[in-house]
Protein backbone atom coordinates (compact mmCIF):
# COMPACT_ATOMS: atom_id res chain seq x y z
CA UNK A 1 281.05 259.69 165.22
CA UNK A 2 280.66 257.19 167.89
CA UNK A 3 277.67 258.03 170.51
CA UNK A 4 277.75 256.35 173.87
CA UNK A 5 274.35 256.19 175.73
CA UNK A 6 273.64 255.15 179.82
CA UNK A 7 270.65 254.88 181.78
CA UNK A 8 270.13 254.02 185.05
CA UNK A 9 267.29 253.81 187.73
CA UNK A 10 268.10 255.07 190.95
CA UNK A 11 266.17 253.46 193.63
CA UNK A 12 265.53 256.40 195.98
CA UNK A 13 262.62 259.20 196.42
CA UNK A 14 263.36 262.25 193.47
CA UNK A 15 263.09 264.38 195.99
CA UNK A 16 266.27 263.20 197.49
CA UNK A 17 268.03 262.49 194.35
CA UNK A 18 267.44 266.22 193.30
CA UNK A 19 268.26 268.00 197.11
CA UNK A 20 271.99 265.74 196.01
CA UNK A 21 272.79 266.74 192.61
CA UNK A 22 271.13 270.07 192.25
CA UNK A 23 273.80 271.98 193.09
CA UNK A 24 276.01 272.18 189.91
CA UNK A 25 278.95 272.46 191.78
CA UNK A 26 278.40 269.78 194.28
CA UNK A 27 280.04 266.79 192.79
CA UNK A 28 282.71 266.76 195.19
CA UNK A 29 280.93 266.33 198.54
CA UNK A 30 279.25 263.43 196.20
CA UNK A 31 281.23 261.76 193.63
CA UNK A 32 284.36 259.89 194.90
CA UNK A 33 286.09 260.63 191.92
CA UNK A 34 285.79 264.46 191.72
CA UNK A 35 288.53 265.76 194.29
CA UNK A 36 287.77 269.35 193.63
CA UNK A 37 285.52 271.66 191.20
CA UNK A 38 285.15 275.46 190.66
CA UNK A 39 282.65 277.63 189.39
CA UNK A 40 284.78 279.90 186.31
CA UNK A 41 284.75 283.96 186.67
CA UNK A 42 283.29 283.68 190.31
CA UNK A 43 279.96 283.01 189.11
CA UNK A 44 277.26 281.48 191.40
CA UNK A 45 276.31 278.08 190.50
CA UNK A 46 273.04 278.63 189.57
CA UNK A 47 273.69 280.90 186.82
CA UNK A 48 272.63 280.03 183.98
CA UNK A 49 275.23 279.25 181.38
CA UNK A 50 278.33 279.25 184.49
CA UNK A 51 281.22 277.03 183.57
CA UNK A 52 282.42 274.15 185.91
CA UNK A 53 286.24 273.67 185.86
């Protein structure tokens, strides 16, 4: 089975990096390729184990 690896440094503080991609459903207000994004059953995003559709 093929295995693809990437790294990347991002040149900013963590503590900004982390306040941006913490929230597990927050790709859209980021990522200019994800359009929209849902959190399955109504769970909250932090829950543990929550599925991202």
């Amino acid at each position: 089975m093929a295995k693809v690896t990437i790294s990347s440094v991002i040149d900013a503080p963590v503590e900004q990096v982390w306040a941006r991609i913490r929230d597990f459903n927050g790709l859209p207000s980021w990522h200019p390729r994800m359009i929209e994004s849902h959190i399955e059953d109504g769970k909250d995003a932090g829950t543990i184990g929550c599925v991202r559709n």
